[in-house]
C-alpha atoms as a PDB file:
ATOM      1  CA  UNK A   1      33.375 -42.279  -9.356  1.00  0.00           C
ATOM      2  CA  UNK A   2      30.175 -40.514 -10.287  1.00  0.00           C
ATOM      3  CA  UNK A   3      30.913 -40.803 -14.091  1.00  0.00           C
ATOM      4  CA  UNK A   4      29.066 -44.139 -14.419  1.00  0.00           C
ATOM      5  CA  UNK A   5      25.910 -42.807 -13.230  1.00  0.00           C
ATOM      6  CA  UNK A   6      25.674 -39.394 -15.375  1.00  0.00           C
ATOM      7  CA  UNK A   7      27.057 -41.211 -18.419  1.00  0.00           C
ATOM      8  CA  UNK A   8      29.146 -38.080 -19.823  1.00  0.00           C
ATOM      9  CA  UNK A   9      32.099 -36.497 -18.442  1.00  0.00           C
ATOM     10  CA  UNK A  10      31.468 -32.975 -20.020  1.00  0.00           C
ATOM     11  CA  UNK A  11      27.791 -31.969 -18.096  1.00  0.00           C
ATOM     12  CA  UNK A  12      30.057 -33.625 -14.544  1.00  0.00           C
ATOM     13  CA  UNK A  13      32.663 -31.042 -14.974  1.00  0.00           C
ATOM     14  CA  UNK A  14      30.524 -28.620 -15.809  1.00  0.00           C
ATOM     15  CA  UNK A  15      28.968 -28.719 -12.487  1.00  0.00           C
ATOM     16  CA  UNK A  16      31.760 -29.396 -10.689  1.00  0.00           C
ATOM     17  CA  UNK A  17      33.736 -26.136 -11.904  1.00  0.00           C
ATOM     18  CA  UNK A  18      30.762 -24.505 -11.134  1.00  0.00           C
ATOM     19  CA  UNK A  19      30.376 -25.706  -7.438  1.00  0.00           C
ATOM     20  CA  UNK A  20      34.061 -25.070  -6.968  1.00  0.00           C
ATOM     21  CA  UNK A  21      33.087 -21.036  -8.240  1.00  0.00           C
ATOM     22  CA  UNK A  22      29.829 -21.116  -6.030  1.00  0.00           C
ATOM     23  CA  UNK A  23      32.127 -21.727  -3.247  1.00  0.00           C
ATOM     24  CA  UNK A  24      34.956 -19.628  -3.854  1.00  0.00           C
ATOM     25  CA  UNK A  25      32.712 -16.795  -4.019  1.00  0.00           C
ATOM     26  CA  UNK A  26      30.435 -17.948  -0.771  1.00  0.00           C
ATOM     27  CA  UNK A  27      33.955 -18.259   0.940  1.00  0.00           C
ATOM     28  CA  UNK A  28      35.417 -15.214   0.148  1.00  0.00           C
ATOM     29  CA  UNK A  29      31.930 -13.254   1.273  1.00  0.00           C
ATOM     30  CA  UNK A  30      32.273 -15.180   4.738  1.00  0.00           C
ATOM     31  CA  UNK A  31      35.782 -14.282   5.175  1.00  0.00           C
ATOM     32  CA  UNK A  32      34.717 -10.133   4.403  1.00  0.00           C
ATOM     33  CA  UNK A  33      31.823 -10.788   6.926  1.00  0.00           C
ATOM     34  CA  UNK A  34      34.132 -12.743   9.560  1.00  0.00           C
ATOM     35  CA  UNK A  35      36.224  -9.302   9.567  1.00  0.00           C
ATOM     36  CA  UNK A  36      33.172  -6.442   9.078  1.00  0.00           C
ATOM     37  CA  UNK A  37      34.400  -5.800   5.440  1.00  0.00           C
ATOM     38  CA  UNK A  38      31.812  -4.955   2.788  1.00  0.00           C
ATOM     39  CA  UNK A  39      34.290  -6.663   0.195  1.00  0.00           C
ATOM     40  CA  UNK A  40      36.723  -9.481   0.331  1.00  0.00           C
ATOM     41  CA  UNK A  41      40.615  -7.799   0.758  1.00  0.00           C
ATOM     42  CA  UNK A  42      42.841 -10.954  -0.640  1.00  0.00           C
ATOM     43  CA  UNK A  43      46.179  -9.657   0.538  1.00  0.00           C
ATOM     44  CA  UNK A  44      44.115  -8.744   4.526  1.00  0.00           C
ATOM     45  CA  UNK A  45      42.691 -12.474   4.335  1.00  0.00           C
ATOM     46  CA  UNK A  46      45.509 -14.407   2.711  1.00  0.00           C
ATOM     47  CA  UNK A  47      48.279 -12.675   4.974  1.00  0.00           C
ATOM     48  CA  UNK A  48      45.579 -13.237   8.212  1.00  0.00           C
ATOM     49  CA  UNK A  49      45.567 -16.881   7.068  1.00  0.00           C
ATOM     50  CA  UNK A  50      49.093 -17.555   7.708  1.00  0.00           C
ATOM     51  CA  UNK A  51      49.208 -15.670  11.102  1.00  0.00           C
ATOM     52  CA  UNK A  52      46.572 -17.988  12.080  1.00  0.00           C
ATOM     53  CA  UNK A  53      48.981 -20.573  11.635  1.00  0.00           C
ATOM     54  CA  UNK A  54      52.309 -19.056  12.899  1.00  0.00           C
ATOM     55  CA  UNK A  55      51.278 -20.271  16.239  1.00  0.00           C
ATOM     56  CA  UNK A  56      48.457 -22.181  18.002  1.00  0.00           C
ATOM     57  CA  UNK A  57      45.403 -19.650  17.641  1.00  0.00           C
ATOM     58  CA  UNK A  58      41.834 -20.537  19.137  1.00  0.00           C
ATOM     59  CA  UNK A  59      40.050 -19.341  15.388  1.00  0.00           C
ATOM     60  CA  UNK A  60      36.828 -18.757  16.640  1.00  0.00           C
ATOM     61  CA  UNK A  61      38.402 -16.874  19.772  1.00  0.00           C
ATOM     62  CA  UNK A  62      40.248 -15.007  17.729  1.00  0.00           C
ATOM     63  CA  UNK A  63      37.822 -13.506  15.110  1.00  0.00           C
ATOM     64  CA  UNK A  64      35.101 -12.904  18.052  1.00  0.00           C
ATOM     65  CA  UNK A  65      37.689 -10.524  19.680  1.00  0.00           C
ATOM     66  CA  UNK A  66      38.434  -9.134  16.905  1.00  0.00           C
ATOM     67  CA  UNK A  67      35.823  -7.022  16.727  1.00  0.00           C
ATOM     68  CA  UNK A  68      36.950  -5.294  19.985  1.00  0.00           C
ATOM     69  CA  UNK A  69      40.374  -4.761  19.338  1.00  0.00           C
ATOM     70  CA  UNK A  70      41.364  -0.904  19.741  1.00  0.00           C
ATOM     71  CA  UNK A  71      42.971  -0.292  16.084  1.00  0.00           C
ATOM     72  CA  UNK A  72      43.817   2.605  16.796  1.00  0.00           C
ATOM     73  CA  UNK A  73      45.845   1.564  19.741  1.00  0.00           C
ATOM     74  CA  UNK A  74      49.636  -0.260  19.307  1.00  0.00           C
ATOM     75  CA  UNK A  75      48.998  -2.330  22.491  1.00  0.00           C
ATOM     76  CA  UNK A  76      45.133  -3.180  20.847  1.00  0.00           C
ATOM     77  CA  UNK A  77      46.464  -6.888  19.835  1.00  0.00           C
ATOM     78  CA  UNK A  78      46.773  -7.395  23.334  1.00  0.00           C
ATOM     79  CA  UNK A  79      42.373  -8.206  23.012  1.00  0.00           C
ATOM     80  CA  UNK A  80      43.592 -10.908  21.258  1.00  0.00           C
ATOM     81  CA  UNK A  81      45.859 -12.943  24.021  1.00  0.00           C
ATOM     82  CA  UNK A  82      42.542 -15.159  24.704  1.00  0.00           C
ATOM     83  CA  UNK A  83      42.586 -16.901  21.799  1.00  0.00           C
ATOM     84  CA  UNK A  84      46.362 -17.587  21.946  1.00  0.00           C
ATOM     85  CA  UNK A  85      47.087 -21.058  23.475  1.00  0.00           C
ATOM     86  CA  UNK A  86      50.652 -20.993  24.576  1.00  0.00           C
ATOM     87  CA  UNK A  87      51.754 -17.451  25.868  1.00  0.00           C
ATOM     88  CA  UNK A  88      55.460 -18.445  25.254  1.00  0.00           C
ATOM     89  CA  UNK A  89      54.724 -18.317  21.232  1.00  0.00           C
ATOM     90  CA  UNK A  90      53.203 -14.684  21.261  1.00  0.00           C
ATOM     91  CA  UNK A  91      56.814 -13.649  20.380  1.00  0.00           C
ATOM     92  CA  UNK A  92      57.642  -9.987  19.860  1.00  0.00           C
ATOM     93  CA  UNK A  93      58.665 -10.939  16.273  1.00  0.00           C
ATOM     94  CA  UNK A  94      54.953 -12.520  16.280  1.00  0.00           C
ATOM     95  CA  UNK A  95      53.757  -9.404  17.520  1.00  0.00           C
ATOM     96  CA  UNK A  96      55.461  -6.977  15.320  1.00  0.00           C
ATOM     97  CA  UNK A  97      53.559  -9.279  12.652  1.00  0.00           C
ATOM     98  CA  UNK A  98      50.360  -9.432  13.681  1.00  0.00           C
ATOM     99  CA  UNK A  99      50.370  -5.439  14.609  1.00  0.00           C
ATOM    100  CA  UNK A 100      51.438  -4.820  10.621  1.00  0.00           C
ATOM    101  CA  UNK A 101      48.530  -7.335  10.038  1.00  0.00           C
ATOM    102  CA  UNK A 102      46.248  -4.594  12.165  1.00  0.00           C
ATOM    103  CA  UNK A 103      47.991  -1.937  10.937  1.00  0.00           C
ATOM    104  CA  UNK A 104      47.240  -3.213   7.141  1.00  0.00           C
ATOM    105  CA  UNK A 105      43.333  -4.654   8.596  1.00  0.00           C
ATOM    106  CA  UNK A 106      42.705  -0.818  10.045  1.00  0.00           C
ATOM    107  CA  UNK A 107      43.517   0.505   6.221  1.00  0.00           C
ATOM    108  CA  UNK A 108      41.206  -1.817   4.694  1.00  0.00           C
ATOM    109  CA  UNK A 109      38.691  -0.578   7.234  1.00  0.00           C
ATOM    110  CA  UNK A 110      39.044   2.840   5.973  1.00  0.00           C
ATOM    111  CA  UNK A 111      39.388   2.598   2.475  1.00  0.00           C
ATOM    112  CA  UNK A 112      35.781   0.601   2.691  1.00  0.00           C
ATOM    113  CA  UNK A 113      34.287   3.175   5.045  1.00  0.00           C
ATOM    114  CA  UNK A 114      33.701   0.746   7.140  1.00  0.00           C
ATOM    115  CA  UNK A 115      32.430   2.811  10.812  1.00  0.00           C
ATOM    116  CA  UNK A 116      30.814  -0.243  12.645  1.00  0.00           C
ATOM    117  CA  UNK A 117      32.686  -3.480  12.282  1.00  0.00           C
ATOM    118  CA  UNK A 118      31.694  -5.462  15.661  1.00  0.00           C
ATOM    119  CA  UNK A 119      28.477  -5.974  14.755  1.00  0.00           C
ATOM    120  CA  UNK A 120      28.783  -7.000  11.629  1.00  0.00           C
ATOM    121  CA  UNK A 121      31.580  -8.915  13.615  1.00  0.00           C
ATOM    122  CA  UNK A 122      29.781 -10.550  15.878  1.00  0.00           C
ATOM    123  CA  UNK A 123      26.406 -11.145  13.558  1.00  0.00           C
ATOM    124  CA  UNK A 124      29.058 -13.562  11.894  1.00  0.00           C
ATOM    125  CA  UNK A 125      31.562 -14.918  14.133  1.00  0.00           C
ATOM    126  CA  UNK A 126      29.797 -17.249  17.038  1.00  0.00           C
ATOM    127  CA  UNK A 127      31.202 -16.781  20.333  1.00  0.00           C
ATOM    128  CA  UNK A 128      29.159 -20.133  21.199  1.00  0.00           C
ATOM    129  CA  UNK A 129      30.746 -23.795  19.575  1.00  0.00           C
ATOM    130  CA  UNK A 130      30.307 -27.287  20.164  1.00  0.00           C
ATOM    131  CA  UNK A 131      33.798 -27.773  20.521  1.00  0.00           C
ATOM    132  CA  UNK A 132      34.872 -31.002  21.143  1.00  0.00           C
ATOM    133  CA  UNK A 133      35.774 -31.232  24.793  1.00  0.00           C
ATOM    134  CA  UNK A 134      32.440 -29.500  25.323  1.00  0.00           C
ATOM    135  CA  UNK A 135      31.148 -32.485  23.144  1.00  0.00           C
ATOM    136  CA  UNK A 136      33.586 -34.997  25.266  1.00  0.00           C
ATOM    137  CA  UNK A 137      32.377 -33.876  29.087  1.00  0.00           C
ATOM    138  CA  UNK A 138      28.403 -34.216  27.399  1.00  0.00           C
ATOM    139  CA  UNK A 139      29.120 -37.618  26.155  1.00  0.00           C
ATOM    140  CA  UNK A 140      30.802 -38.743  29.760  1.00  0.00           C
ATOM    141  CA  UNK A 141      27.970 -36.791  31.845  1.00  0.00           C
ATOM    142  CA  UNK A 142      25.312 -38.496  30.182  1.00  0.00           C
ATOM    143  CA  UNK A 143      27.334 -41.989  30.279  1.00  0.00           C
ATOM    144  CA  UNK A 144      26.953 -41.261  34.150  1.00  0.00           C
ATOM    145  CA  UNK A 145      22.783 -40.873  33.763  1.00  0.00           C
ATOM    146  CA  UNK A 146      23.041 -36.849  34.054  1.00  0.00           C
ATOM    147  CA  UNK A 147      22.059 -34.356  31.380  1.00  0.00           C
ATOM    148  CA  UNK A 148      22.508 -31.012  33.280  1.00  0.00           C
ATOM    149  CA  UNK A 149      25.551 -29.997  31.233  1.00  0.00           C
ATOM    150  CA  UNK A 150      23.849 -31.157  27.651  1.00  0.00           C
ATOM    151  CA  UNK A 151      20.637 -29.181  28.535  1.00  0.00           C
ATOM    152  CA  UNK A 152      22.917 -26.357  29.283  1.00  0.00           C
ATOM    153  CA  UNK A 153      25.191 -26.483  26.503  1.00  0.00           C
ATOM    154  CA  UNK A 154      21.875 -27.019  23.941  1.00  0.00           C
ATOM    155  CA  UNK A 155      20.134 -23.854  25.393  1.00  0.00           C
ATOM    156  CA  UNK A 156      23.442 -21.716  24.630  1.00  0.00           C
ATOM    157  CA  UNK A 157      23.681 -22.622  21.567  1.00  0.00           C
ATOM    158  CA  UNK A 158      20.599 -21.683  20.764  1.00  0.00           C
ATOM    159  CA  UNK A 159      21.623 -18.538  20.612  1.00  0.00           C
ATOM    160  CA  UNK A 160      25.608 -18.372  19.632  1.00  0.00           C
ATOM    161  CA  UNK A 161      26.484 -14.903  18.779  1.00  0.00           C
ATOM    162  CA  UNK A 162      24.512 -13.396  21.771  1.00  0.00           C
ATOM    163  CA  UNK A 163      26.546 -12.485  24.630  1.00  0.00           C
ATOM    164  CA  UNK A 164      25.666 -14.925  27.709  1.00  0.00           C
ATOM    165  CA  UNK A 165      27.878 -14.041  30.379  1.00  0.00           C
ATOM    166  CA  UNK A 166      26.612 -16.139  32.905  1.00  0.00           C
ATOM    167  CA  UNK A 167      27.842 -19.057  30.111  1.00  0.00           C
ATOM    168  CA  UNK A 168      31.672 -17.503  29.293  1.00  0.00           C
ATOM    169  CA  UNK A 169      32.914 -20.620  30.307  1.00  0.00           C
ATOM    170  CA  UNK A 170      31.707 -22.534  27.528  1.00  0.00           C
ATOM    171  CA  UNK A 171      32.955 -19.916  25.062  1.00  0.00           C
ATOM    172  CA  UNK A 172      36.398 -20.709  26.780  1.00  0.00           C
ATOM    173  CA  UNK A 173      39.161 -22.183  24.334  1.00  0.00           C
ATOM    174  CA  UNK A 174      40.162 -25.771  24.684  1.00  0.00           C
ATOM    175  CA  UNK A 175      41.579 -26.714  28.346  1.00  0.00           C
ATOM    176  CA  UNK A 176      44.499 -27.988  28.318  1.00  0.00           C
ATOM    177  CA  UNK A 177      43.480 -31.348  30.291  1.00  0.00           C
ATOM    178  CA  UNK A 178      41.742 -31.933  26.539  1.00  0.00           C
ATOM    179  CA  UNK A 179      44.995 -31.503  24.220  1.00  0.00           C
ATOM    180  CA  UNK A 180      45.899 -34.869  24.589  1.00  0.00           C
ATOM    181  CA  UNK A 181      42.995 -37.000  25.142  1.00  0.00           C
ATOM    182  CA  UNK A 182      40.851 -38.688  22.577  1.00  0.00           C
ATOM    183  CA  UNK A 183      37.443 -37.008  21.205  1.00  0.00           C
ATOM    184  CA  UNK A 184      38.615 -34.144  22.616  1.00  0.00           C
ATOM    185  CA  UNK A 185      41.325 -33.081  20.545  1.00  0.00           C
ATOM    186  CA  UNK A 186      42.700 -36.094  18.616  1.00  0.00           C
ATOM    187  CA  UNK A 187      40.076 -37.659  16.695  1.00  0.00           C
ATOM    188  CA  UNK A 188      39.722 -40.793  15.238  1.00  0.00           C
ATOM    189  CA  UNK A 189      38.613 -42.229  12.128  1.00  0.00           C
ATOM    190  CA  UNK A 190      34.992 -42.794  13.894  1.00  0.00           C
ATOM    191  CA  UNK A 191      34.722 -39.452  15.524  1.00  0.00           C
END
């Protein structure tokens, strides 16, 4: 599509191979920051990657407690439950997998002398998101002629890897009420 309007296809695919390498390389640096490592581990993130999808995992729960989780500790995953949505799916073959994931995570740790992941940790993983029922009860507050929830909601996130306790419920995964109703969890083509 963009051939017509830079005349050559040679200087286009130059640029494109070399945004696709910018952004491999950006990525992979996010991912070592997401989990306190100085360098990116493939076989840590790619084997992480599918956990994440073995069952229904709250992401940005997930990495944010990560930084607390006791490695050292066989019952440490447990930090994690928050960010699992359906307690019937944290399997003890799911277990077993995710605690050779630590086990494997922990090693990585060591090998890059890494001694204070958590705030590296939590300097990169928000515990603070729009998410989209957050979004959804703005939108219908402000339908009714209110703003108290959007003022709230826009002063958190100024600040969304701070610690706001007084706010935890906003940093709360997806209720389910939400799983099922539109702009909240199913989008549409418009959302």
């Amino acid at each position: 599509a963009l051939l017509p309007l830079v005349g050559e296809a040679k200087p286009l695919e130059t640029r494109l191979t070399d945004y696709a390498q910018y952004y491999e390389s950006r990525w992979r640096e996010m991912m070592a920051a997401k989990l306190g490592l100085l360098e990116y581990a493939e076989p840590i993130n790619a084997q992480l990657l599918n956990l994440l999808t073995v069952i229904e995992t709250d992401m940005t729960l997930f990495f944010r407690h990560l930084a607390d989780v006791d490695l050292t500790d066989p019952d440490g995953w447990q930090t994690l439950k928050p960010a699992f949505y359906r307690d019937e799916e944290v399997t003890p073959a799911y277990v077993e997998q995710l605690q050779a994931w630590l086990a494997m995570y922990q090693a990585e740790l060591s090998r890059q002398q890494i001694q204070d992941r958590a705030t590296v940790m939590n300097a990169t993983n928000p515990k603070y998101v729009l998410r989209n029922y957050l979004a959804q009860m703005v939108i219908d507050e402000v339908e009714q002629g209110k703003s108290v929830l959007l003022e709230r909601v826009m002063q958190v996130l100024k600040r969304p890897y701070d610690d706001q306790p007084e706010h935890d419920d906003l940093a709360a995964r997806r209720p389910e009420w939400a799983r099922t109703r539109v702009g909240c969890s199913m989008l549409s083509c418009s959302s």
